[in-house]
Protein backbone atom coordinates (compact mmCIF):
# COMPACT_ATOMS: atom_id res chain seq x y z
CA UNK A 1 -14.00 -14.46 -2.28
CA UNK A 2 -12.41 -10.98 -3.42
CA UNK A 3 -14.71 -8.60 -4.69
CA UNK A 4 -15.00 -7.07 -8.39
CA UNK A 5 -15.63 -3.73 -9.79
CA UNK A 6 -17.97 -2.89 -12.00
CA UNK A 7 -15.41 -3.33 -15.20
CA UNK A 8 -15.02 -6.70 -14.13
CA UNK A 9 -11.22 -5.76 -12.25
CA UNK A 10 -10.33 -6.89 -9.14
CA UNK A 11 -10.37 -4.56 -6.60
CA UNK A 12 -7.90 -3.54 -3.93
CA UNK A 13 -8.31 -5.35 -0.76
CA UNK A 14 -4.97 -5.26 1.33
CA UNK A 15 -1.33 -5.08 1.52
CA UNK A 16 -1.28 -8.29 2.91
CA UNK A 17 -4.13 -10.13 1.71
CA UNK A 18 -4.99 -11.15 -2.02
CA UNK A 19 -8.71 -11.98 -0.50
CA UNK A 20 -10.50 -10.39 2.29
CA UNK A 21 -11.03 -14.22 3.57
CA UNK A 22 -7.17 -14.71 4.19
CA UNK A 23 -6.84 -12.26 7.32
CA UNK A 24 -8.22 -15.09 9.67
CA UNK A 25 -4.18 -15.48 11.50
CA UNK A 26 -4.51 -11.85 12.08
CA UNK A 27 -5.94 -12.70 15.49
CA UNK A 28 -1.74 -14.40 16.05
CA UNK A 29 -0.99 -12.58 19.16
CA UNK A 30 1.52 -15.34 20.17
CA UNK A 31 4.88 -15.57 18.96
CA UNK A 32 5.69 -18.95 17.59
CA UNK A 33 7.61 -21.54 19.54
CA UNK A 34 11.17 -20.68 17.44
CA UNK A 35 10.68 -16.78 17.31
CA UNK A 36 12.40 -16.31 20.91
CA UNK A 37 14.73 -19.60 19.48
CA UNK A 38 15.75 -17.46 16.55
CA UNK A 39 16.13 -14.35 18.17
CA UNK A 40 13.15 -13.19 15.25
CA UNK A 41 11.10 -11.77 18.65
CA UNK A 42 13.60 -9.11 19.06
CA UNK A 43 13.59 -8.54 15.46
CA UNK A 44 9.99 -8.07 14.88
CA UNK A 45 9.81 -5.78 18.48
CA UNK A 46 12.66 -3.82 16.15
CA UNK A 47 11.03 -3.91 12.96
CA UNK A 48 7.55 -2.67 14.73
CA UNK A 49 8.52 -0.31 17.46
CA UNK A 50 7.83 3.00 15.80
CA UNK A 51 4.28 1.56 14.86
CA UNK A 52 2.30 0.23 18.25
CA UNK A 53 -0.61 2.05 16.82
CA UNK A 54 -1.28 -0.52 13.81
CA UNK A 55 -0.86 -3.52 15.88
CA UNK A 56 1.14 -5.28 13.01
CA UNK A 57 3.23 -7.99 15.48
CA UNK A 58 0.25 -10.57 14.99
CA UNK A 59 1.21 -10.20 11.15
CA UNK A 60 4.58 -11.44 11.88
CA UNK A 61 3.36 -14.09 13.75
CA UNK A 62 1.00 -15.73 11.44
CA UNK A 63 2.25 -18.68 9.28
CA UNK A 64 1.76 -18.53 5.56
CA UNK A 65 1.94 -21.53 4.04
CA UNK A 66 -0.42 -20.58 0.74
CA UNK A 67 2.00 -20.27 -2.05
CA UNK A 68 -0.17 -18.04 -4.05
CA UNK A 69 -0.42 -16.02 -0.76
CA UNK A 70 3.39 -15.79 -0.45
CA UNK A 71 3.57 -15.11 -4.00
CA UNK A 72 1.49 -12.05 -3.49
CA UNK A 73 3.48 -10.39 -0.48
CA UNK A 74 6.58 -10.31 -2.52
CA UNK A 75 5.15 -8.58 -5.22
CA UNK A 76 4.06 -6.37 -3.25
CA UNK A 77 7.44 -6.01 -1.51
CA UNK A 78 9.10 -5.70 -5.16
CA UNK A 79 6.30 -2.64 -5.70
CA UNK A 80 7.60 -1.19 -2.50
CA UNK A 81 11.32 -1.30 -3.71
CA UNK A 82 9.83 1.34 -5.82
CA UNK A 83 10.72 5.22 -4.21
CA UNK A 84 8.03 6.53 -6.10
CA UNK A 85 5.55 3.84 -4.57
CA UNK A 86 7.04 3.60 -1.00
CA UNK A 87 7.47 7.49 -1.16
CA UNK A 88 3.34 7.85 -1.41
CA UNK A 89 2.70 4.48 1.08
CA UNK A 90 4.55 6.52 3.70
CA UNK A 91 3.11 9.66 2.91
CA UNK A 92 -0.79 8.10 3.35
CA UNK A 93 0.55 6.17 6.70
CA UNK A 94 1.86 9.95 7.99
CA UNK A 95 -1.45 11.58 7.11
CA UNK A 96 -3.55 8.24 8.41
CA UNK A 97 -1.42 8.90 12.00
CA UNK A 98 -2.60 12.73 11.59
CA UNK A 99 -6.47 11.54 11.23
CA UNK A 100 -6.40 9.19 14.12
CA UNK A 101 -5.02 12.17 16.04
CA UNK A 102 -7.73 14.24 14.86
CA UNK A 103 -10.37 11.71 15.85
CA UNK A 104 -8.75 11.26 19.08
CA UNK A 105 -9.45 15.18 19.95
CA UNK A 106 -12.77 14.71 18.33
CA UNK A 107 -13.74 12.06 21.02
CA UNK A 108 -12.08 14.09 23.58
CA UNK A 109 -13.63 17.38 22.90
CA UNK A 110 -16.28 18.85 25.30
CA UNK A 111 -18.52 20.75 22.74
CA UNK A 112 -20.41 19.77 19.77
CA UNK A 113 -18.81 22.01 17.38
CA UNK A 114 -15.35 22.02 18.09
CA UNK A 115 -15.94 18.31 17.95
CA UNK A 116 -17.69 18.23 14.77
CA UNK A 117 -14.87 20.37 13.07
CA UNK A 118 -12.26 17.95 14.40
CA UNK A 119 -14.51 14.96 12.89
CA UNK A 120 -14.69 16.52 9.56
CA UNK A 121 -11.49 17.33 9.46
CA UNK A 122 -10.32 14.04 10.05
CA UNK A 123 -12.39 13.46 7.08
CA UNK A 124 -10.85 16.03 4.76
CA UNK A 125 -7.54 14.56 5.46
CA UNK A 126 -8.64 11.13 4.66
CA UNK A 127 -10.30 11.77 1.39
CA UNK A 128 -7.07 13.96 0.63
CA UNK A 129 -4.66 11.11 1.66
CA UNK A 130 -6.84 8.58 -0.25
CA UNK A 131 -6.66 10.95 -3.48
CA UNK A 132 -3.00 11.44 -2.97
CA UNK A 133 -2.14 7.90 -2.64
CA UNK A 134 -4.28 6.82 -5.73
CA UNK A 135 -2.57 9.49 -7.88
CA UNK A 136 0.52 8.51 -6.71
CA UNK A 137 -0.15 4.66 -7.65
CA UNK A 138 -1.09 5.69 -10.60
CA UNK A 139 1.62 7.68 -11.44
CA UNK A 140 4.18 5.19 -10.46
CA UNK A 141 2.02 1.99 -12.58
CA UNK A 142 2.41 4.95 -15.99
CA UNK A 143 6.04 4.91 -14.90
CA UNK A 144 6.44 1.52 -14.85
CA UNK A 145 4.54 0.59 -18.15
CA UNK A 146 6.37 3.57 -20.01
CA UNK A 147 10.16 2.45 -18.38
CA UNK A 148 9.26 -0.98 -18.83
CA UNK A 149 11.05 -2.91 -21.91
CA UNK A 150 8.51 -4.34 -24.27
CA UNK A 151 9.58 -8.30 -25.90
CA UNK A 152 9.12 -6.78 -28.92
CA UNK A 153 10.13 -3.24 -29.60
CA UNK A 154 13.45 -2.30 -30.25
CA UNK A 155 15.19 0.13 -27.54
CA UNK A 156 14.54 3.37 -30.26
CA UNK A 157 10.81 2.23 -30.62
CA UNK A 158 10.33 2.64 -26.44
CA UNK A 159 11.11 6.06 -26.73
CA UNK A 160 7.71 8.13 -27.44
CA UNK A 161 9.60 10.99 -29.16
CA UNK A 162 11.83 8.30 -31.32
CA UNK A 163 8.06 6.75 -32.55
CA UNK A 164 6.71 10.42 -33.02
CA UNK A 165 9.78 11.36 -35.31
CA UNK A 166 9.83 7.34 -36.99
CA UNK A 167 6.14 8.25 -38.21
CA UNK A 168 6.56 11.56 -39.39
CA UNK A 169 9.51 10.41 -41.33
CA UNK A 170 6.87 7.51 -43.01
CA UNK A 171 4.25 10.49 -43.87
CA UNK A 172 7.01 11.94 -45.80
């Protein structure tokens, strides 16, 4: 059951998951039977050891056998072949490990106000990181739709400035 804007769009659930409903294997925390067989336990304790804090072995773990599902994670691995695109997701995961570290001296602080200006500014970072990240998507969707070949325009007619000068020409 994913959820819709107001335009009637889709909206934005997860990385991982097409549909808030399709997280249930997060809770994975064993390793299948093969992993250790295949040697893919030492690959995922590679793949994962610079980011304990997000708990992401459990997402190695889980078995996806929903085609549609599977379908999904590559495109998003295809968007993240983008620099552009994985340039801005690692920028928002930097400032997201700066905010929990600012929450964690919030919950460790002693008095009110010094925790209350840690809090909020654990909150100004998020609602820059969020900006920054949507600016950046949409920045990098523009520069895919404008780079993008179309079935049915010549190579000259892709080019804004070649369609600008093409329709001055007709005017004339």
């Amino acid at each position: 059951m994913s959820q819709e804007t107001r335009s009637g769009t889709e909206r934005f659930q997860s990385i991982l998951f097409r549909r808030p409903d399709d997280g249930g294997a997060r809770d994975t925390h064993e390793a299948p039977t093969f992993f250790r067989d295949l040697n893919l336990d030492q690959i995922v304790a590679a793949v994962t050891a610079g980011w304990r804090d997000y708990d992401l072995t459990p997402f190695f773990h889980a078995s996806l056998s929903d085609l549609d599902l599977i379908a999904y994670r590559q495109e998003v691995m295809r968007d993240l072949e983008n620099n552009p695109v994985m340039h801005a997701v690692r920028a928002f995961s930097e400032q997201m490990r700066v905010m929990r570290r600012r929450l964690t001296r919030a919950e460790k602080s002693h008095y009110t106000y010094e925790k209350e200006r840690w809090f909020l500014g654990a909150v100004e970072l998020y609602c820059e990181a969020v900006e920054r990240l949507r600016a950046a998507s949409i920045s990098a969707i523009w520069h895919h739709v404008a780079c993008a070949p179309s079935a049915n325009t010549s190579p000259s007619t892709s080019d804004p400035q070649s369609s600008v000068n093409s329709s001055q020409t007709r005017g004339r």
